[in-house]
PDB file of N, CA and C in Angstrom:
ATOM      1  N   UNK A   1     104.719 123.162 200.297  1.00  0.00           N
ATOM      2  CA  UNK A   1     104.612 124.173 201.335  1.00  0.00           C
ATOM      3  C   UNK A   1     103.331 124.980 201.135  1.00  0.00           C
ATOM      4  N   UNK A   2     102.683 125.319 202.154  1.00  0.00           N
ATOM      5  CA  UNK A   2     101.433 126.237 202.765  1.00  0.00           C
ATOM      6  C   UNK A   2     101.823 127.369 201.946  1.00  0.00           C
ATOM      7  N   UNK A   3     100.874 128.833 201.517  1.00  0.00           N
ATOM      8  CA  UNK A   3     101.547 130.085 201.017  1.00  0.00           C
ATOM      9  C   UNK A   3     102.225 130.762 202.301  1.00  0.00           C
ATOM     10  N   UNK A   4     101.451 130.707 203.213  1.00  0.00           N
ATOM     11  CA  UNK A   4     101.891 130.962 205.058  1.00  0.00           C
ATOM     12  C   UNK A   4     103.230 130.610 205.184  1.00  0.00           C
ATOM     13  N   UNK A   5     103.609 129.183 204.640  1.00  0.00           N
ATOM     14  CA  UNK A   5     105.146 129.042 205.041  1.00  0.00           C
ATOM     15  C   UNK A   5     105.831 129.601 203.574  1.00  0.00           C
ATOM     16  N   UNK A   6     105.147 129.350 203.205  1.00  0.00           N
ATOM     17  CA  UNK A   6     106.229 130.176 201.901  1.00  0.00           C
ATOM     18  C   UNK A   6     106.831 131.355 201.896  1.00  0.00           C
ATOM     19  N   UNK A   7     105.397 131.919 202.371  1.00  0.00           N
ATOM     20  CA  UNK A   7     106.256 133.603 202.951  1.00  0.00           C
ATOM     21  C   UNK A   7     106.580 134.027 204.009  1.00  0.00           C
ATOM     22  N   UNK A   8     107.238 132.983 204.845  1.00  0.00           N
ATOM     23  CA  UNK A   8     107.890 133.315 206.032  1.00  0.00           C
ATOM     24  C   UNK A   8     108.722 132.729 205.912  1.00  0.00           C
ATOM     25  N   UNK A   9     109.571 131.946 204.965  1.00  0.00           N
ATOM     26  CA  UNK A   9     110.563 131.111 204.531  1.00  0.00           C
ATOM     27  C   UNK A   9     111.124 132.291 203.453  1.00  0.00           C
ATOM     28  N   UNK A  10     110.307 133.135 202.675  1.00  0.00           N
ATOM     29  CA  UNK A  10     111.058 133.795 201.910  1.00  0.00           C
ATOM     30  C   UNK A  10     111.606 135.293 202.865  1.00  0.00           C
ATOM     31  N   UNK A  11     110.851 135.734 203.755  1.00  0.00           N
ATOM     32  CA  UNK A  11     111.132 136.436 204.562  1.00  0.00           C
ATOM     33  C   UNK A  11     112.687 135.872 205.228  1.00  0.00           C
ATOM     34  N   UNK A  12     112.462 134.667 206.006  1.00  0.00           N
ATOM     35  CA  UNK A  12     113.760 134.232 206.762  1.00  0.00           C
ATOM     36  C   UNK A  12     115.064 134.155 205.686  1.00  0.00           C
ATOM     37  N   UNK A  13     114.750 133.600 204.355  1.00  0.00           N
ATOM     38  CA  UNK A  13     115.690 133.982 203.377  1.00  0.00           C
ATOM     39  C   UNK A  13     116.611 135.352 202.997  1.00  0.00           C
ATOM     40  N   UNK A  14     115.620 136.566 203.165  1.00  0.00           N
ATOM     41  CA  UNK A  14     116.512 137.264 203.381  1.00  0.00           C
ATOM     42  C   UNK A  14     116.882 138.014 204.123  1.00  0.00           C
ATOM     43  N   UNK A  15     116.898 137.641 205.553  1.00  0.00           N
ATOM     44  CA  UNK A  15     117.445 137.844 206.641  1.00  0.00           C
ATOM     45  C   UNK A  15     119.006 137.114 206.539  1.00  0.00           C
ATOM     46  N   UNK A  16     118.905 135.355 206.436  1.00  0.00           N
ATOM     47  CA  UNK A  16     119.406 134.723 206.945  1.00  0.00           C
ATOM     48  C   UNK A  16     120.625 133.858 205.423  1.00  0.00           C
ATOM     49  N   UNK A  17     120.422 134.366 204.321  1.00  0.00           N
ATOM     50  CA  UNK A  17     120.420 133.556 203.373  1.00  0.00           C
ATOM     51  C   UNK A  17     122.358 133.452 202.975  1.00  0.00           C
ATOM     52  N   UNK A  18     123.292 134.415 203.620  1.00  0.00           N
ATOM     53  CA  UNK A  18     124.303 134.517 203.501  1.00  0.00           C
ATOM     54  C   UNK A  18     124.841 133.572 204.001  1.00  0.00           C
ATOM     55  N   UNK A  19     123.848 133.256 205.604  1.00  0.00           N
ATOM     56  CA  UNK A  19     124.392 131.979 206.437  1.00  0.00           C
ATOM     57  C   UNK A  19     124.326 130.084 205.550  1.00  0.00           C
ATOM     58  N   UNK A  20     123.922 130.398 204.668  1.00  0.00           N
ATOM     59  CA  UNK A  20     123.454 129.040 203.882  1.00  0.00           C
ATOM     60  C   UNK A  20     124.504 128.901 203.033  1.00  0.00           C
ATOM     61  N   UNK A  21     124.676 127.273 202.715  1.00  0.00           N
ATOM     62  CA  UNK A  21     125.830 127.045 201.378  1.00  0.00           C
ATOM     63  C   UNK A  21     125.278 127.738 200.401  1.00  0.00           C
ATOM     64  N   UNK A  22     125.650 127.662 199.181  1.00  0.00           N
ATOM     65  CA  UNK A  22     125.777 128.167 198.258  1.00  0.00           C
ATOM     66  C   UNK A  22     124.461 127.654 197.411  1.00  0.00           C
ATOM     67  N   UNK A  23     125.022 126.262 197.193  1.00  0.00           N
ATOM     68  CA  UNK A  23     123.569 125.364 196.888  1.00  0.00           C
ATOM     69  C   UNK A  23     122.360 125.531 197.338  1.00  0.00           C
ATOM     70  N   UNK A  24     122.179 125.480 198.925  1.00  0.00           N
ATOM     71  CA  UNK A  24     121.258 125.886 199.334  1.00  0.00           C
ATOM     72  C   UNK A  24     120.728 127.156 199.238  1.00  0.00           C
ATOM     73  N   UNK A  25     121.136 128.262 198.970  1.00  0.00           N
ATOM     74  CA  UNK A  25     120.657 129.575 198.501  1.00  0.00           C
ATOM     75  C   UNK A  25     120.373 130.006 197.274  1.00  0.00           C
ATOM     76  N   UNK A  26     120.852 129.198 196.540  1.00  0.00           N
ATOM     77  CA  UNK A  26     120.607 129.324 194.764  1.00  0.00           C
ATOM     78  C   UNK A  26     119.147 128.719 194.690  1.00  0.00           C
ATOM     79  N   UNK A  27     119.262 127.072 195.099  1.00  0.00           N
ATOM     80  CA  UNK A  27     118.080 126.407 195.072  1.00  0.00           C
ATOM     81  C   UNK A  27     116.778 126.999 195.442  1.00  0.00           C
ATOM     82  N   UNK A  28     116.821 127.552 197.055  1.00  0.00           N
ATOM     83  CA  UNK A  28     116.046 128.449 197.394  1.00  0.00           C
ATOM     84  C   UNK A  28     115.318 129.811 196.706  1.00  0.00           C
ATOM     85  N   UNK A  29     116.549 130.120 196.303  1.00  0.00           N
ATOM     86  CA  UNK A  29     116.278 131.906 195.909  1.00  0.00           C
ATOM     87  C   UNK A  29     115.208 131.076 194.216  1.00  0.00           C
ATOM     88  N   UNK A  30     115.790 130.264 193.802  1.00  0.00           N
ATOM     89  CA  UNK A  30     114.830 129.827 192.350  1.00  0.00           C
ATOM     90  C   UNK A  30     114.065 129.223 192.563  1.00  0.00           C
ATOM     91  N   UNK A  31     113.671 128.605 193.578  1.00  0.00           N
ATOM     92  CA  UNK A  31     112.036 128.101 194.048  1.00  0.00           C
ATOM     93  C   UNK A  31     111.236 129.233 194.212  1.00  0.00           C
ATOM     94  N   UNK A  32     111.814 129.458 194.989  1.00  0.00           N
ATOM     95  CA  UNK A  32     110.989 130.426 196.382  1.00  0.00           C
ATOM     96  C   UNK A  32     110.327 132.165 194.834  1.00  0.00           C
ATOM     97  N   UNK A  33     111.487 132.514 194.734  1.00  0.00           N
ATOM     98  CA  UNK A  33     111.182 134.070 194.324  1.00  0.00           C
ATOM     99  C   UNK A  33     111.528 134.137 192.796  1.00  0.00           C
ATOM    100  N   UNK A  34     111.926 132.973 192.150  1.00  0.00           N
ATOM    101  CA  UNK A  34     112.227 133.200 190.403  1.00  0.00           C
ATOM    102  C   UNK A  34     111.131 131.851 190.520  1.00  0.00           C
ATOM    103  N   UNK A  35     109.999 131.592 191.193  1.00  0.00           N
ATOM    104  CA  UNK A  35     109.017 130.410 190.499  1.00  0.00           C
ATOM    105  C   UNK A  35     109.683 129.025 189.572  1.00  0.00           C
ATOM    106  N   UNK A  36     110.648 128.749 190.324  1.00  0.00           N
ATOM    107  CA  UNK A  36     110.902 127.571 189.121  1.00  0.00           C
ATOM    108  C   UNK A  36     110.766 126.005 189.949  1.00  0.00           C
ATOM    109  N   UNK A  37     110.551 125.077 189.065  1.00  0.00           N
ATOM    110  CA  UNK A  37     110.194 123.985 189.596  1.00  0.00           C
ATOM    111  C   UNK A  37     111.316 123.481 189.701  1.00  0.00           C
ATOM    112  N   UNK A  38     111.178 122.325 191.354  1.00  0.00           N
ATOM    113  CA  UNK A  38     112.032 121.210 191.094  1.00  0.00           C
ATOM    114  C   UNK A  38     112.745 120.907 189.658  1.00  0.00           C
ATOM    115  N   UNK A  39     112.134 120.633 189.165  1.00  0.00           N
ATOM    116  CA  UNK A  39     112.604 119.584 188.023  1.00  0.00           C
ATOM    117  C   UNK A  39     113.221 120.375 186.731  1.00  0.00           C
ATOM    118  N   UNK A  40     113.134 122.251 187.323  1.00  0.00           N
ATOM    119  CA  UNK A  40     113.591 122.974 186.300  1.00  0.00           C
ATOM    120  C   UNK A  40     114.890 123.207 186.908  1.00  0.00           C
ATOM    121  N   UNK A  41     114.995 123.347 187.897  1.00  0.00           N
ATOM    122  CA  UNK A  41     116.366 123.682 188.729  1.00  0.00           C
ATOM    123  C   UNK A  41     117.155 122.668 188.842  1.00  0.00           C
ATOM    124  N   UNK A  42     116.777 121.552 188.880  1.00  0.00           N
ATOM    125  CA  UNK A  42     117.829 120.045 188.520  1.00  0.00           C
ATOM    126  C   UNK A  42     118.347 120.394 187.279  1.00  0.00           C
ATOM    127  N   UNK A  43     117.603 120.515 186.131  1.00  0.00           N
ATOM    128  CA  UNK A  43     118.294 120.410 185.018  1.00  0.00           C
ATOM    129  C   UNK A  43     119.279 121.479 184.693  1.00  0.00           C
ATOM    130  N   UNK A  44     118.721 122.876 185.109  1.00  0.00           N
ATOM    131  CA  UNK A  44     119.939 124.341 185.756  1.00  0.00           C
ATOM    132  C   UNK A  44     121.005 123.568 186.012  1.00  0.00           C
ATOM    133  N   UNK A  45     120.906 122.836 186.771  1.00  0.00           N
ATOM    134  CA  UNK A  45     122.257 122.405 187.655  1.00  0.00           C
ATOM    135  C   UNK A  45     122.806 121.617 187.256  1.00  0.00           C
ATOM    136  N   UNK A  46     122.059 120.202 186.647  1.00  0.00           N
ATOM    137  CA  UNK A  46     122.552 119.204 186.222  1.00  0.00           C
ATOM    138  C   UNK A  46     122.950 118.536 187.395  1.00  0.00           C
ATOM    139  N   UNK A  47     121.624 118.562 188.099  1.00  0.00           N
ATOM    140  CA  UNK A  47     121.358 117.778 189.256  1.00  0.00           C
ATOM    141  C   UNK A  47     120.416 116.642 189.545  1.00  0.00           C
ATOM    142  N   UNK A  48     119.884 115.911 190.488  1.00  0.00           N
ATOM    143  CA  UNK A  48     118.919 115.280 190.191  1.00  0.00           C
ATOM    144  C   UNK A  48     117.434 116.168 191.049  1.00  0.00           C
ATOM    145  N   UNK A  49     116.521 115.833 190.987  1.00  0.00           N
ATOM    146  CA  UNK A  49     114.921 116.262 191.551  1.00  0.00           C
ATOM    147  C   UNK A  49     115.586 116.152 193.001  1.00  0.00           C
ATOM    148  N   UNK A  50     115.900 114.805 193.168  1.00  0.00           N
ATOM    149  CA  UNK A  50     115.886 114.975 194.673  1.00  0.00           C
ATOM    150  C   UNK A  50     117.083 115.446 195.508  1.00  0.00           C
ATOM    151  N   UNK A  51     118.129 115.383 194.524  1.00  0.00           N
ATOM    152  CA  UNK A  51     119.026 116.391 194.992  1.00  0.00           C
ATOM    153  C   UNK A  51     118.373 117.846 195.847  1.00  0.00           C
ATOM    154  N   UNK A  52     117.680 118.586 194.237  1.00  0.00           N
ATOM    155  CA  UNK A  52     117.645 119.774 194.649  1.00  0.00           C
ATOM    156  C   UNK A  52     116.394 119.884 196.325  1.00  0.00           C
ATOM    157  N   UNK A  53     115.571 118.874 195.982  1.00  0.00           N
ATOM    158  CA  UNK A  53     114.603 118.816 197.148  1.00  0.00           C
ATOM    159  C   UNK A  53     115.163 118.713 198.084  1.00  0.00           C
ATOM    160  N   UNK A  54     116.600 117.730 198.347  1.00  0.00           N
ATOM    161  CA  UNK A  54     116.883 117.449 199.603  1.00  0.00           C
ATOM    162  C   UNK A  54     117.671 118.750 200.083  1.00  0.00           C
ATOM    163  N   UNK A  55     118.475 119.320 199.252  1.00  0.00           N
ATOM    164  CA  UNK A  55     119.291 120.958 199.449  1.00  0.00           C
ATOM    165  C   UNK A  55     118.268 122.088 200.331  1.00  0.00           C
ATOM    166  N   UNK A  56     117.027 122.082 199.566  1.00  0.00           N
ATOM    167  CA  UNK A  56     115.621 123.080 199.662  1.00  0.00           C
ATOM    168  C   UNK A  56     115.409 122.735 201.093  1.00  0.00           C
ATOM    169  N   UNK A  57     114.862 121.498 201.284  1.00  0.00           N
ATOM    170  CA  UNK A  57     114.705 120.741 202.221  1.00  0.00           C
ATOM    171  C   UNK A  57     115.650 121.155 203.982  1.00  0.00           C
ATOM    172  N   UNK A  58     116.944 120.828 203.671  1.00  0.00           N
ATOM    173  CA  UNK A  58     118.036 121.261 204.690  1.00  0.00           C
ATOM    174  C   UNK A  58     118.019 123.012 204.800  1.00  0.00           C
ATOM    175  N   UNK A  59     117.942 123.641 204.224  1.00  0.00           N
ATOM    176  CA  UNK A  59     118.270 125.070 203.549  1.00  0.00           C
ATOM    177  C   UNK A  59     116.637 125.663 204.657  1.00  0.00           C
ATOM    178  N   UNK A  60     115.891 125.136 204.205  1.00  0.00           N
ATOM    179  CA  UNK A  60     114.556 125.796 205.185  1.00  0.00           C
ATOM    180  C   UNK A  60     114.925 125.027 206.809  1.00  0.00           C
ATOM    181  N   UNK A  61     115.016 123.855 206.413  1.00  0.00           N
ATOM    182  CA  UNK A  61     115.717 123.350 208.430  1.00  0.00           C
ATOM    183  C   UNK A  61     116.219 124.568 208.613  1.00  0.00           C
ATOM    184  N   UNK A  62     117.557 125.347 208.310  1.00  0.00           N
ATOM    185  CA  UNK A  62     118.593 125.640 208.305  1.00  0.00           C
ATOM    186  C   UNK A  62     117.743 127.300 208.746  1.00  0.00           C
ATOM    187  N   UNK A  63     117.145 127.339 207.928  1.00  0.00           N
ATOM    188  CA  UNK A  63     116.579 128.967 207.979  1.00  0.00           C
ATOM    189  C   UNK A  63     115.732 128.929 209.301  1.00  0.00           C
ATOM    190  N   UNK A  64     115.026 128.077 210.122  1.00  0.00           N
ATOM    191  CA  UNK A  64     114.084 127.805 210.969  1.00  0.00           C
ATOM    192  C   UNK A  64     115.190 127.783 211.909  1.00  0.00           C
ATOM    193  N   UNK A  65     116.482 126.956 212.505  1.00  0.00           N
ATOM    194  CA  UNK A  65     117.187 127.081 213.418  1.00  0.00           C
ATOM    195  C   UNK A  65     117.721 128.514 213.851  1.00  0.00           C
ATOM    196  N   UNK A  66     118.681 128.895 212.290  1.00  0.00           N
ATOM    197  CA  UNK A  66     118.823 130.239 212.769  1.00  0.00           C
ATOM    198  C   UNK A  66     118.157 131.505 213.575  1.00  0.00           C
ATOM    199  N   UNK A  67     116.826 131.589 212.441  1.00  0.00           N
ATOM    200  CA  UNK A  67     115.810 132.243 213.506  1.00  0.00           C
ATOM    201  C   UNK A  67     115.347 132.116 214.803  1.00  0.00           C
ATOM    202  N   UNK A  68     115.673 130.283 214.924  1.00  0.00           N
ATOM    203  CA  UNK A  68     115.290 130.472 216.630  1.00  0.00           C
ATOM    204  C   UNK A  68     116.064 131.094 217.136  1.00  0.00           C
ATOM    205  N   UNK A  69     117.519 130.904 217.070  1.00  0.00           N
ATOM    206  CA  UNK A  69     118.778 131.381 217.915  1.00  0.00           C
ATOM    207  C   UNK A  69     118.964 132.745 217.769  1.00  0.00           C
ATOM    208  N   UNK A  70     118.753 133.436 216.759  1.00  0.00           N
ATOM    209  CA  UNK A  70     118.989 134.935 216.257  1.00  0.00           C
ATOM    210  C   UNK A  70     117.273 135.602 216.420  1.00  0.00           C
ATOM    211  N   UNK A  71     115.985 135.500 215.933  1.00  0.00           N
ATOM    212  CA  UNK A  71     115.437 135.714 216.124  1.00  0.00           C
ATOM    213  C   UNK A  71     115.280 137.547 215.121  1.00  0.00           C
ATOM    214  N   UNK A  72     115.829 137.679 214.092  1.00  0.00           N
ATOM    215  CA  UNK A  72     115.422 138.797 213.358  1.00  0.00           C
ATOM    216  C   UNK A  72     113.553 138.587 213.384  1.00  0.00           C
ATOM    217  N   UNK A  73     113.321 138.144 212.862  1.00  0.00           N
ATOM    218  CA  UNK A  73     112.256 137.646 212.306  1.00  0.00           C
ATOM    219  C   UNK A  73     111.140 138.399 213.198  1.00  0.00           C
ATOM    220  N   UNK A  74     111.106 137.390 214.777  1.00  0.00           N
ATOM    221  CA  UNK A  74     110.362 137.398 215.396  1.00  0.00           C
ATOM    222  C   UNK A  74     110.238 139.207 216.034  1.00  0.00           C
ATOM    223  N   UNK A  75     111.431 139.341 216.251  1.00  0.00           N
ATOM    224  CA  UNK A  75     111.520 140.964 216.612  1.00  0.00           C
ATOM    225  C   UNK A  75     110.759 141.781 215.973  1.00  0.00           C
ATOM    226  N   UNK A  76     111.123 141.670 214.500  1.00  0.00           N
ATOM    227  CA  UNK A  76     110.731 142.572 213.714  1.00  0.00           C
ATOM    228  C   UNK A  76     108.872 142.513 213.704  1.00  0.00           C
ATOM    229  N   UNK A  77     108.271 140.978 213.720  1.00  0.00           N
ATOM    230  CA  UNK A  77     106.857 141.331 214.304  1.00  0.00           C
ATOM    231  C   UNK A  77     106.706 141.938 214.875  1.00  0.00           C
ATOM    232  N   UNK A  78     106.825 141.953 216.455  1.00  0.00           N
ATOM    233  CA  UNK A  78     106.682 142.388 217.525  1.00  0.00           C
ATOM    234  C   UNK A  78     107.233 143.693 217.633  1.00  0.00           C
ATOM    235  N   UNK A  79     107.790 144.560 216.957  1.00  0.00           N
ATOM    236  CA  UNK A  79     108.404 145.772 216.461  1.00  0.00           C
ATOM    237  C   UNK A  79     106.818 146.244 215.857  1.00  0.00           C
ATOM    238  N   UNK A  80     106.567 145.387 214.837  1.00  0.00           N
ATOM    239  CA  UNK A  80     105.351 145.941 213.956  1.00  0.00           C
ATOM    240  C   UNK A  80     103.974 145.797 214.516  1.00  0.00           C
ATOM    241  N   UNK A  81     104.014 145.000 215.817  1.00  0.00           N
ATOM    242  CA  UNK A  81     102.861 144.754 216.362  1.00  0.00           C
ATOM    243  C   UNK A  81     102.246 145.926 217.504  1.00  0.00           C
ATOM    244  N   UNK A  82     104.196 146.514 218.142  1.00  0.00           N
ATOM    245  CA  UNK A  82     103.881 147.385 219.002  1.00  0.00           C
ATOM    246  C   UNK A  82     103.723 148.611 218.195  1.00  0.00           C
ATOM    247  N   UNK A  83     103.775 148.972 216.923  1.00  0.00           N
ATOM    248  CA  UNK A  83     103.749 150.330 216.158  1.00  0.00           C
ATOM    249  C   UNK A  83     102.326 150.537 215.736  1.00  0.00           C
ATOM    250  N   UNK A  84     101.840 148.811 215.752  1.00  0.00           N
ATOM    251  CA  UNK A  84      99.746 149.340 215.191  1.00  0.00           C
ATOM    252  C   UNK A  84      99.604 149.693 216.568  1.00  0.00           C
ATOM    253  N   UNK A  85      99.479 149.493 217.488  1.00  0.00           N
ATOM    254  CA  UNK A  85      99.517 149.531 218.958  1.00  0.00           C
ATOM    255  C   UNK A  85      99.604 151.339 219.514  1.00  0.00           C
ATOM    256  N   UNK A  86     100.706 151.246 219.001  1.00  0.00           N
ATOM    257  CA  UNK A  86     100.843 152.878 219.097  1.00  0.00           C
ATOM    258  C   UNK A  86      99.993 153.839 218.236  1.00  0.00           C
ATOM    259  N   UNK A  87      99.736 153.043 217.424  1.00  0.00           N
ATOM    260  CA  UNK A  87      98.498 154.474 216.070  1.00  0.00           C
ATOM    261  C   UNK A  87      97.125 153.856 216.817  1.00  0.00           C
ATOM    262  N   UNK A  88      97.239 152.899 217.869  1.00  0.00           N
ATOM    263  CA  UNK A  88      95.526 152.960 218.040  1.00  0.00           C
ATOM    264  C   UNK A  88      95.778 154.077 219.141  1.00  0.00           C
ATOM    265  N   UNK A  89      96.583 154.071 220.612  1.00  0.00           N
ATOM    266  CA  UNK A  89      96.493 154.534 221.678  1.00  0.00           C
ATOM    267  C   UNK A  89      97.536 155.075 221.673  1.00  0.00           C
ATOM    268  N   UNK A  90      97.681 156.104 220.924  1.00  0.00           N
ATOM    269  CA  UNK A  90      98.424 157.186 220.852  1.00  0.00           C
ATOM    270  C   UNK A  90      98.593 158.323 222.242  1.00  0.00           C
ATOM    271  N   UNK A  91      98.959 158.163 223.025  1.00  0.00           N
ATOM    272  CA  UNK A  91      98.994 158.487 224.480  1.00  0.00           C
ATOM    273  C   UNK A  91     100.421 158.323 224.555  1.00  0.00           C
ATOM    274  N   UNK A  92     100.492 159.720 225.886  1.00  0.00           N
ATOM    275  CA  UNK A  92     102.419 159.973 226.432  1.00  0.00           C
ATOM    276  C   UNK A  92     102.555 158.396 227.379  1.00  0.00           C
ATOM    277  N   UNK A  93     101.603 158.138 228.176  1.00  0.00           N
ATOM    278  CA  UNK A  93     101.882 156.645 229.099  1.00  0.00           C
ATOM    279  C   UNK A  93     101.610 155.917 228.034  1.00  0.00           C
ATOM    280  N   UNK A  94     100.764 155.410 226.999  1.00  0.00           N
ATOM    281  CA  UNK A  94     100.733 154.113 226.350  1.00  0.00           C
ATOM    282  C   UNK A  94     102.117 153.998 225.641  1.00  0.00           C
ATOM    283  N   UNK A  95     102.561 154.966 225.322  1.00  0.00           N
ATOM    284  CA  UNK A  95     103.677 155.529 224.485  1.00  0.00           C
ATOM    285  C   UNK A  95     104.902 155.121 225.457  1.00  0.00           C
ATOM    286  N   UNK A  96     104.811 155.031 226.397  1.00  0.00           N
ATOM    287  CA  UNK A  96     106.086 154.687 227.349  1.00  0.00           C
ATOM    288  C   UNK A  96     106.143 153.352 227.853  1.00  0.00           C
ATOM    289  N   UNK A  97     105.017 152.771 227.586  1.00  0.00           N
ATOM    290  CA  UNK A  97     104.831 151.726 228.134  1.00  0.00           C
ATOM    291  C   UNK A  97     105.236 150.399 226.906  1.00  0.00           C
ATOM    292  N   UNK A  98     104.824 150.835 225.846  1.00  0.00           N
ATOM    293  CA  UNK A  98     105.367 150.287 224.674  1.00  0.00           C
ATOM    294  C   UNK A  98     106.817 150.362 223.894  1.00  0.00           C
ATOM    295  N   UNK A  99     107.382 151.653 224.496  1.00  0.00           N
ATOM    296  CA  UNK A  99     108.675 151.743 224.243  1.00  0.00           C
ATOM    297  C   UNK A  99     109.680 151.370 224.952  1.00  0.00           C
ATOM    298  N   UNK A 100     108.816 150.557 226.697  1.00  0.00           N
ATOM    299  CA  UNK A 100     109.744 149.811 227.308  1.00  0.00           C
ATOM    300  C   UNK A 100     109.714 148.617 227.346  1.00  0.00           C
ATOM    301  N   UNK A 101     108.540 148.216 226.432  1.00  0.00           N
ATOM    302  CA  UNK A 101     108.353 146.550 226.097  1.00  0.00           C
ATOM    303  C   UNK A 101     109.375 146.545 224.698  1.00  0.00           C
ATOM    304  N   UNK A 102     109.422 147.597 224.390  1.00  0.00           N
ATOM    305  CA  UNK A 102     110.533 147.282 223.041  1.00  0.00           C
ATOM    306  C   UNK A 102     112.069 147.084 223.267  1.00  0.00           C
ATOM    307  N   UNK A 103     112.646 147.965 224.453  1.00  0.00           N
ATOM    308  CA  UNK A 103     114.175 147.908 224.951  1.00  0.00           C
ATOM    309  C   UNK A 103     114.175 147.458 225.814  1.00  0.00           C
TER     310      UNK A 103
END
């Protein structure tokens, strides 16, 4: 994975990570944010490499669907996109106009 998807995969993780098996969130959470390799997390588990790849593997599918359908993610940009927005054009109409693109 890209660092780009990495940290929007660890982002969707913890939005979304309750919705995942068990496997798939362990695997994840020790790739992604405790740095451990494939081949260190197989042996954690007493699994195989491609076990854990294929878990990781489904677990990010899994995190990418949700977000389409739920969409935390994307909001919360667009939350943060209209707030730089507001510190440039700090105005009573820009100010209304952005707070009705938000509700």
């Amino acid at each position: 994975m890209e660092l780009e998807e990495v940290l929007e995969v660890s982002v969707l993780l913890n939005y979304y990570k309750n919705l995942l098996t068990d496997k798939q969130k362990d695997y994840l959470i020790e790739h992604l944010e405790e740095d451990m390799s494939l081949s260190e997390i197989a042996k954690k588990h007493e699994v195989t490499r491609q076990a854990v790849y294929d878990n990781i593997k489904r677990g990010v599918k899994t995190l990418h669907e949700y977000e389409d359908k739920i969409g935390f993610y994307k909001k919360e940009c667009e939350i943060e996109e209209s707030l730089e927005k507001l510190k440039k054009d700090l105005t009573a109409e820009n100010v209304d106009k952005i707070l009705e693109q938000l509700f």
